[in-house]
N, C-alpha and C. Protein backbone atom coordinates (compact mmCIF):
# COMPACT_ATOMS: atom_id res chain seq x y z
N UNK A 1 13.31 -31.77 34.31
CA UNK A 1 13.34 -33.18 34.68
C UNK A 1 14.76 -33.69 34.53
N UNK A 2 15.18 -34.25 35.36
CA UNK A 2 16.61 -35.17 35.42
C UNK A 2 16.75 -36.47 34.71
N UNK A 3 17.62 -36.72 34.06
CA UNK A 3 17.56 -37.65 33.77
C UNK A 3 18.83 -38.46 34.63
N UNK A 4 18.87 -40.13 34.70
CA UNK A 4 19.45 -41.04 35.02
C UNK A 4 19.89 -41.81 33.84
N UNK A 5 21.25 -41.80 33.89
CA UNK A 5 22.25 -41.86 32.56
C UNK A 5 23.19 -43.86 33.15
N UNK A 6 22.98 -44.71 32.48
CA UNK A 6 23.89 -45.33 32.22
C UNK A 6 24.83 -45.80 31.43
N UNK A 7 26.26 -45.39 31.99
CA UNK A 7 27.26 -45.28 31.06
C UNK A 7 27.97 -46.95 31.23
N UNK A 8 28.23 -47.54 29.52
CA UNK A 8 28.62 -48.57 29.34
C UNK A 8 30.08 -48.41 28.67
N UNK A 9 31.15 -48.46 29.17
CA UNK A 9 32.29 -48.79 28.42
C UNK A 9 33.27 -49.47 29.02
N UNK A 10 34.29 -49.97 28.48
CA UNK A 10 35.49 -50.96 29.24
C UNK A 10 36.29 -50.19 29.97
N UNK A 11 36.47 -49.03 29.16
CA UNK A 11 37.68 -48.45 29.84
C UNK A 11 36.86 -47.48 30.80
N UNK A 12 37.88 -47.69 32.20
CA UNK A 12 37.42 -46.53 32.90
C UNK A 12 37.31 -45.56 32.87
N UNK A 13 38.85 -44.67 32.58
CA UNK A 13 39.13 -43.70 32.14
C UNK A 13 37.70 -42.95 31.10
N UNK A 14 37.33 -43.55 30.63
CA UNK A 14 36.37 -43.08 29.34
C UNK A 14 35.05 -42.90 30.13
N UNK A 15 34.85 -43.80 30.78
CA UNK A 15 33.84 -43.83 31.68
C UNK A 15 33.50 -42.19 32.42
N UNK A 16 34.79 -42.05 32.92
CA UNK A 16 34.80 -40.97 33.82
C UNK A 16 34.70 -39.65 33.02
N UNK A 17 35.14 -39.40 31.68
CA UNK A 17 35.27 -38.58 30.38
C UNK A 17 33.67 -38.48 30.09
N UNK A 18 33.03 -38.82 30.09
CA UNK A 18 31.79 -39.68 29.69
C UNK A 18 31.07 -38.98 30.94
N UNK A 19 31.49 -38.92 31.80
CA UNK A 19 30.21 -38.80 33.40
C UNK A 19 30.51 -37.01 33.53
N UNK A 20 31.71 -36.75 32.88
CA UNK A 20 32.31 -35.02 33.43
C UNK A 20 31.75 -34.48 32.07
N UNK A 21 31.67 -34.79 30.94
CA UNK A 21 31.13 -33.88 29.70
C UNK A 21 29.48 -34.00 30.05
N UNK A 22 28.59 -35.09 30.11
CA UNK A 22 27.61 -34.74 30.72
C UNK A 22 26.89 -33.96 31.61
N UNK A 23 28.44 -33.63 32.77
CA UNK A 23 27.94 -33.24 33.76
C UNK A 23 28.12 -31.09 33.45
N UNK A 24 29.31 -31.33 32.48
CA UNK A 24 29.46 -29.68 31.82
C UNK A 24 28.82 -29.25 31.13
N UNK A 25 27.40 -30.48 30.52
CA UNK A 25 27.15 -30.09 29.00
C UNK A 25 25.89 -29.12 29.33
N UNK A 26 25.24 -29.14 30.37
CA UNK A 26 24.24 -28.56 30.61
C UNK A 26 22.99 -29.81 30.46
N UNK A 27 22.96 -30.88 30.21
CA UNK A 27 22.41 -31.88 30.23
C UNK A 27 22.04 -32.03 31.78
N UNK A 28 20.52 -32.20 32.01
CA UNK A 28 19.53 -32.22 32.89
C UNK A 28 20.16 -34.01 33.67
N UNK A 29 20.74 -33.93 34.34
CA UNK A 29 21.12 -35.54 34.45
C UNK A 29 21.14 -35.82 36.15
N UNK A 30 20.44 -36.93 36.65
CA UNK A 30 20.00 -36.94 37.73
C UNK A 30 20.86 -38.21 38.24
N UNK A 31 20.96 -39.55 38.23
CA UNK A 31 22.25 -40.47 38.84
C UNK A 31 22.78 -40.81 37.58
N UNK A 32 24.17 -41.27 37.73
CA UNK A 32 24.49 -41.89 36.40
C UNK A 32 25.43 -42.82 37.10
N UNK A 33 25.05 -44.07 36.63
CA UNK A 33 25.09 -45.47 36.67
C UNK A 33 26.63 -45.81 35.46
N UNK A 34 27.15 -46.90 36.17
CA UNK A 34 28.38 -47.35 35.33
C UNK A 34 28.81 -49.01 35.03
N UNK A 35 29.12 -49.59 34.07
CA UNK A 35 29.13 -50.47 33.71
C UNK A 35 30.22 -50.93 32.60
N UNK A 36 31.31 -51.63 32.73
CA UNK A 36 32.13 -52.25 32.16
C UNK A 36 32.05 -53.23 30.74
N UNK A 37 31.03 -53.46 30.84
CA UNK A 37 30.70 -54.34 29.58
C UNK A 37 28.94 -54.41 29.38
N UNK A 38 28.41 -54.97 28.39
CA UNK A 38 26.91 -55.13 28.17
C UNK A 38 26.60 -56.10 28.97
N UNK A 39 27.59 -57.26 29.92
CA UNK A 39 26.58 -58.83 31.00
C UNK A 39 26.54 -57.63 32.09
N UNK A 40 27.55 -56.37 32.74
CA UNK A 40 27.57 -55.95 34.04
C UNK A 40 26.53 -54.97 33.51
N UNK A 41 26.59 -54.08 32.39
CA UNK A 41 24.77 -53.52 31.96
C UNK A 41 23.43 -54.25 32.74
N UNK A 42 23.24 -55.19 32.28
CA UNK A 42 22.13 -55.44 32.18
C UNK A 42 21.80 -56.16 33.99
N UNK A 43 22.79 -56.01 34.60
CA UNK A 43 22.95 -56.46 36.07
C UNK A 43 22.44 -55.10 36.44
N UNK A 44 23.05 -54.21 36.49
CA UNK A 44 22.90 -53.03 36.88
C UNK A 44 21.31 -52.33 36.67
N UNK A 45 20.55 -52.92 35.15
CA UNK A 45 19.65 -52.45 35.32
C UNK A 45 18.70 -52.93 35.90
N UNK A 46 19.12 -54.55 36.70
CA UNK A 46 17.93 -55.16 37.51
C UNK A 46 18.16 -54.45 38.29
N UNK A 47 18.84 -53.52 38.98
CA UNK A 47 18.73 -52.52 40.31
C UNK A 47 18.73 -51.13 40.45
N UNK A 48 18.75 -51.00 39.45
CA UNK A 48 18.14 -49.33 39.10
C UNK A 48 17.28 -48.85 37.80
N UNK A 49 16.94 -48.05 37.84
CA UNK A 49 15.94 -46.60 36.92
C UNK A 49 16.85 -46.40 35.81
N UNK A 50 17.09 -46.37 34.56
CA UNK A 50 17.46 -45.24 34.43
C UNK A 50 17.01 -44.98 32.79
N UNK A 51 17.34 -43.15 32.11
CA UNK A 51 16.14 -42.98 31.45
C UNK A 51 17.00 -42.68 29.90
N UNK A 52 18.20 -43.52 29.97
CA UNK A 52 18.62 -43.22 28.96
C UNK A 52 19.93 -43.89 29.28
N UNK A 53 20.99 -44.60 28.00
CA UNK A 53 21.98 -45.83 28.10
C UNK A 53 23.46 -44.97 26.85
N UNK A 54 23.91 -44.88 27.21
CA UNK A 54 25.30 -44.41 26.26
C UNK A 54 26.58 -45.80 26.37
N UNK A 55 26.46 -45.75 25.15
CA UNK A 55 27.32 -47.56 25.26
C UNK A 55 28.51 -47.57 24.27
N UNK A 56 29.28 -47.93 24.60
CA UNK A 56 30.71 -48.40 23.51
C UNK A 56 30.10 -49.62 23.38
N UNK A 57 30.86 -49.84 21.83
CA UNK A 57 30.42 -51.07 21.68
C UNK A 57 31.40 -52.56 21.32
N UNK A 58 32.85 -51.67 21.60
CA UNK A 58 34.11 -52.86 21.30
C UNK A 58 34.04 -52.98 23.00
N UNK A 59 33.77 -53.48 23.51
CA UNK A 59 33.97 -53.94 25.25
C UNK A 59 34.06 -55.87 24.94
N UNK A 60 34.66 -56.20 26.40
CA UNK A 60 34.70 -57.72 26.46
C UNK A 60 33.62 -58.29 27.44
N UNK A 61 33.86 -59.85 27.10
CA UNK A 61 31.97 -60.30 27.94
C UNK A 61 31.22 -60.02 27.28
N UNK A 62 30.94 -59.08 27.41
CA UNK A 62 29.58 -58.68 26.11
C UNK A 62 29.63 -57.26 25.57
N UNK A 63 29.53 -57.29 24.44
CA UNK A 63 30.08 -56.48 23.23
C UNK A 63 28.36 -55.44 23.36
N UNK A 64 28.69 -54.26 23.02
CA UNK A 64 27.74 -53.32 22.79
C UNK A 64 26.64 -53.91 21.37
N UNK A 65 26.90 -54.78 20.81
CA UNK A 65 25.90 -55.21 20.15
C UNK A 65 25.21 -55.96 20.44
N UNK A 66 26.00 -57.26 21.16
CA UNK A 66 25.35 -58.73 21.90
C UNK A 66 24.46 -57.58 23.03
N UNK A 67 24.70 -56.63 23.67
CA UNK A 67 23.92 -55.76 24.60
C UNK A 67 22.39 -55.42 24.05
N UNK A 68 22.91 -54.83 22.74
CA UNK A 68 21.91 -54.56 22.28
C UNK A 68 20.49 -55.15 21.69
N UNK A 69 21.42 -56.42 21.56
CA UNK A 69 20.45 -57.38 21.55
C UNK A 69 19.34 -57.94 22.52
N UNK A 70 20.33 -58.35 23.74
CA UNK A 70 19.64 -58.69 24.87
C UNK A 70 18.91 -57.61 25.74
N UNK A 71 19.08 -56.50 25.45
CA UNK A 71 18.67 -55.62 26.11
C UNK A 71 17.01 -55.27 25.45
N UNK A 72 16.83 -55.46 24.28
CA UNK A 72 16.19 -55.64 23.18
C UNK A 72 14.99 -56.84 23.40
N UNK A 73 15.40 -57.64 23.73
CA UNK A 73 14.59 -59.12 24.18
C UNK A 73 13.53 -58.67 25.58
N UNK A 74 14.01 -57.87 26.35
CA UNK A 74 13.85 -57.97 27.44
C UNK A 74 12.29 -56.96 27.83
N UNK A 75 11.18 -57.15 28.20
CA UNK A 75 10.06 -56.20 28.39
C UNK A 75 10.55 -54.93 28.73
N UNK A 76 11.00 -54.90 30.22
CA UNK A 76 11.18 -53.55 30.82
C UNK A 76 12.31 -52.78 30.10
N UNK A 77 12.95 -53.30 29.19
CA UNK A 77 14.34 -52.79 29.17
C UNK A 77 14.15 -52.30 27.46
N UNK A 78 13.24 -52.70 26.49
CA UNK A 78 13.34 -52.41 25.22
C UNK A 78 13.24 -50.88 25.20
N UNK A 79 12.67 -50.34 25.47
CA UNK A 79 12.49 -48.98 25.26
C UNK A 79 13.13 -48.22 25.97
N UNK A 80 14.15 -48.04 26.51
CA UNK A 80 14.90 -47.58 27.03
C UNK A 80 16.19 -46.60 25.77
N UNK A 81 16.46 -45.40 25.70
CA UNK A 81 16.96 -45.09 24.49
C UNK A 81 18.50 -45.38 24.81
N UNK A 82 19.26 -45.80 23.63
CA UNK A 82 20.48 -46.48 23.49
C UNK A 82 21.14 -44.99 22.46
N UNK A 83 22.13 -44.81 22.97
CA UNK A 83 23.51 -44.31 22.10
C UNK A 83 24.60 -44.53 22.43
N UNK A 84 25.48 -44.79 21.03
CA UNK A 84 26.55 -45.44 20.79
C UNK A 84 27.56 -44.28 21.18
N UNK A 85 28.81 -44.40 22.17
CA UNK A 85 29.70 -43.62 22.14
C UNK A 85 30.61 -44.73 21.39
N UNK A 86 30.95 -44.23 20.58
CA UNK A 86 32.49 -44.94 19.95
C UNK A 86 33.39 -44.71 18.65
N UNK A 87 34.46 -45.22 18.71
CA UNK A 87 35.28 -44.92 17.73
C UNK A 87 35.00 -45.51 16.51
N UNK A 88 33.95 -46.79 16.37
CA UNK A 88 33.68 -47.54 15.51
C UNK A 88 33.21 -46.31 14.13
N UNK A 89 34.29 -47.26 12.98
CA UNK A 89 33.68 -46.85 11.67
C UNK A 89 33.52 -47.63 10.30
N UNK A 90 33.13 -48.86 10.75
CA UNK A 90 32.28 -49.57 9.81
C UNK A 90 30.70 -49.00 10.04
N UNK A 91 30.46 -48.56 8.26
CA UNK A 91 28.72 -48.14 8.66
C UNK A 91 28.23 -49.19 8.84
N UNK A 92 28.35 -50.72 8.17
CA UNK A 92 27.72 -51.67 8.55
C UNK A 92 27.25 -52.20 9.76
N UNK A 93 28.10 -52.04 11.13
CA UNK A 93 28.30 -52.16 12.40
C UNK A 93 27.12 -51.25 12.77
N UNK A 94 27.61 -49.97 12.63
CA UNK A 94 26.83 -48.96 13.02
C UNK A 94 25.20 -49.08 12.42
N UNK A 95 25.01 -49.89 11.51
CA UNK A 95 23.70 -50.00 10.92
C UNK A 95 23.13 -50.73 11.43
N UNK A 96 23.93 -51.94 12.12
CA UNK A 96 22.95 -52.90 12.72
C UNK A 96 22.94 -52.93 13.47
N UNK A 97 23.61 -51.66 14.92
CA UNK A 97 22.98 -51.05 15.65
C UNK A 97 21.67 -50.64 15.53
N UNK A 98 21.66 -49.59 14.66
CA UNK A 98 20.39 -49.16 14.75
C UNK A 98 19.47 -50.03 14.29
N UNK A 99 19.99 -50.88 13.42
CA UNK A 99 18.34 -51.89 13.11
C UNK A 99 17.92 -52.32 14.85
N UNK A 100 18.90 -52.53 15.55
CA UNK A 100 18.48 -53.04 16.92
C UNK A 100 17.55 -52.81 17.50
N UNK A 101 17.66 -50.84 17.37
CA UNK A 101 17.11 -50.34 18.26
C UNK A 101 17.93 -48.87 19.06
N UNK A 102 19.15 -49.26 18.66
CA UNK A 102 20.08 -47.34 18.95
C UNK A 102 19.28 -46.56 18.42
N UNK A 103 18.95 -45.25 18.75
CA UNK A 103 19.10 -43.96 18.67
C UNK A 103 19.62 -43.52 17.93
N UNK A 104 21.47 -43.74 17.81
CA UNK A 104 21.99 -42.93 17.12
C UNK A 104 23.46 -43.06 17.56
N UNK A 105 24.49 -42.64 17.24
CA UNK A 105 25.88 -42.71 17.58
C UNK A 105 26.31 -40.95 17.36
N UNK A 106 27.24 -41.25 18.33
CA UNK A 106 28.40 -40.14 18.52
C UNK A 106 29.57 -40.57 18.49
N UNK A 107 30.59 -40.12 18.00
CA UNK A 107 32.38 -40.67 17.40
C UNK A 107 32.83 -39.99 18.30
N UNK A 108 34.04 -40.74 19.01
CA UNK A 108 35.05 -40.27 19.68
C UNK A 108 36.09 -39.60 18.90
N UNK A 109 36.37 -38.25 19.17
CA UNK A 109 36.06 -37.39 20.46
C UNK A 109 34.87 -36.71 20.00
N UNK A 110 34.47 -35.83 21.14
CA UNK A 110 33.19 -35.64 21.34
C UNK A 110 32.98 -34.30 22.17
N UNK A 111 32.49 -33.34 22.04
CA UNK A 111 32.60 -32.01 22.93
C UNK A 111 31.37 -32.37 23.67
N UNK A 112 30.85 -31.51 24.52
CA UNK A 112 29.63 -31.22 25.24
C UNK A 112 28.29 -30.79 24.71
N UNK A 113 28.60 -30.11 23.65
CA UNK A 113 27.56 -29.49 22.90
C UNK A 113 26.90 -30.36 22.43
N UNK A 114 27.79 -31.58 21.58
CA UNK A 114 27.44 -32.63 20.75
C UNK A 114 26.43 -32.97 21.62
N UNK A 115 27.03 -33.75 23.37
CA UNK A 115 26.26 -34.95 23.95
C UNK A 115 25.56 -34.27 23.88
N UNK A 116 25.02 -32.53 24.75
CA UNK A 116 24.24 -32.16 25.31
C UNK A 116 22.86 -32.28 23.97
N UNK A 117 23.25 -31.38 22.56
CA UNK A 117 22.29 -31.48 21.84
C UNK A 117 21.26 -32.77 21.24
N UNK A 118 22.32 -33.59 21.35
CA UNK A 118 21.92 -35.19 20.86
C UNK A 118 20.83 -36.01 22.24
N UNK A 119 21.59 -35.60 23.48
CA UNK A 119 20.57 -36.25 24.57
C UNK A 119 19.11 -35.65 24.67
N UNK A 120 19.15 -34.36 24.71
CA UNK A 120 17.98 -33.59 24.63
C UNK A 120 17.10 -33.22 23.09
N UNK A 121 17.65 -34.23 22.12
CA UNK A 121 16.55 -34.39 20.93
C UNK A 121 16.26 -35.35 21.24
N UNK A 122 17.05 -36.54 21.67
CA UNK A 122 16.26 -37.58 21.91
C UNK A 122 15.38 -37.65 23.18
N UNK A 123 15.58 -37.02 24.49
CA UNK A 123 14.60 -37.14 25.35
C UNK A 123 13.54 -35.81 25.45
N UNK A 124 13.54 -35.36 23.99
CA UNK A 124 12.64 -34.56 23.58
C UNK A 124 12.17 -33.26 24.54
N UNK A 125 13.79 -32.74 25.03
CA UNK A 125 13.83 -31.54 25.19
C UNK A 125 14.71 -30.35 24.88
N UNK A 126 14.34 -29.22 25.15
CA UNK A 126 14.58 -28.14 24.05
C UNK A 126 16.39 -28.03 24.42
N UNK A 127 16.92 -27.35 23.38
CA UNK A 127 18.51 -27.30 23.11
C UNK A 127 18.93 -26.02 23.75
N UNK A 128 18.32 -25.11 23.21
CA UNK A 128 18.03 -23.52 23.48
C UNK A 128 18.38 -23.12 24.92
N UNK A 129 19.23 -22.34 25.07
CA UNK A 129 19.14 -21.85 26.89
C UNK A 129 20.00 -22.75 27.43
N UNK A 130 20.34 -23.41 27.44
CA UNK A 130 21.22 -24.54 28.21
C UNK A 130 22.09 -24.16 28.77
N UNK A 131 22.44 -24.21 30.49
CA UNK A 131 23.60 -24.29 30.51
C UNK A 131 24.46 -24.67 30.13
N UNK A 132 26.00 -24.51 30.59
CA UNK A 132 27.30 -25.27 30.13
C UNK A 132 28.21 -24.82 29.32
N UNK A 133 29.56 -24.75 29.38
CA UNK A 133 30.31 -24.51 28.76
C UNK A 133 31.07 -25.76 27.73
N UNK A 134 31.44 -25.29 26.86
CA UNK A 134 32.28 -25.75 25.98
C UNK A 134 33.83 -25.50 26.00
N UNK A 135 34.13 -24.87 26.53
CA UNK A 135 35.22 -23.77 26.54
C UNK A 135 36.47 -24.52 27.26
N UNK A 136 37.72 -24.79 26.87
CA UNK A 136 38.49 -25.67 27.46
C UNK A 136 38.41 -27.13 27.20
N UNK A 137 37.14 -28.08 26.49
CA UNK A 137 37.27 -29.60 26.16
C UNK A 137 37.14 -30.17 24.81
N UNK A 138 37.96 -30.89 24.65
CA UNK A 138 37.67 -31.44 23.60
C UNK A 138 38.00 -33.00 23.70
N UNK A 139 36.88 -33.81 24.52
CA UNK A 139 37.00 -35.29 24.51
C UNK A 139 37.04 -36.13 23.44
């Protein structure tokens, strides 16, 4: 099964870092959706699917937490699984993420293995066998 990935961060550049380790990691990933801040998030998800959200959370407009919030409020959109890509290292920050409703966080930088193993515990499939290389990145 494929999944449909929306990626939330300010910077582009990261964005695109973000769409190519997914796409090496051996991670099952079917469209992946892009978004500049948590107000252009939640635009994006009035017009598409998708089955899983990877978010920075220092962005402007709306901050990966104010996201998490509103994203949180919302029927169709609560259950949707959230992980944090970011450099953030206050645990406090990171805690009240997850009281939100995250998943879980990953720290920049970040190999393939990481995303790949972390996406597929959370969308509760197996690690084992996977395509993808590691070999040459270290985001």
């Amino acid at each position: 099964m494929s999944y449909n990935v929306l990626i939330v961060d300010d910077s582009r550049s990261m964005r695109k870092v973000i769409e190519k380790t997914l796409r090496i990691s051996g991670f099952d990933i079917g469209e992946i959706y892009e978004a500049s801040n948590g107000q252009e998030a939640l635009e994006v998800l009035e017009k598409n699917w998708v089955d899983i959200i990877l978010s920075d959370i220092h962005m402007p407009v709306m901050d990966g937490l104010k996201f998490l919030e509103e994203l949180r409020k919302k029927e169709d959109y609560k259950d949707i699984p959230v992980v944090l890509i970011t450099t953030e290292a206050s645990e406090e920050r990171l805690g009240y993420a997850m009281s939100l409703g995250a998943q879980g966080y990953i720290r920049k930088p970040f190999e393939p293995n990481q995303i790949r193993e972390y996406l597929s515990g959370i969308m509760g499939e197996p690690t084992y066998g996977v395509a993808g290389t590691d070999e040459g990145c270290d985001f």
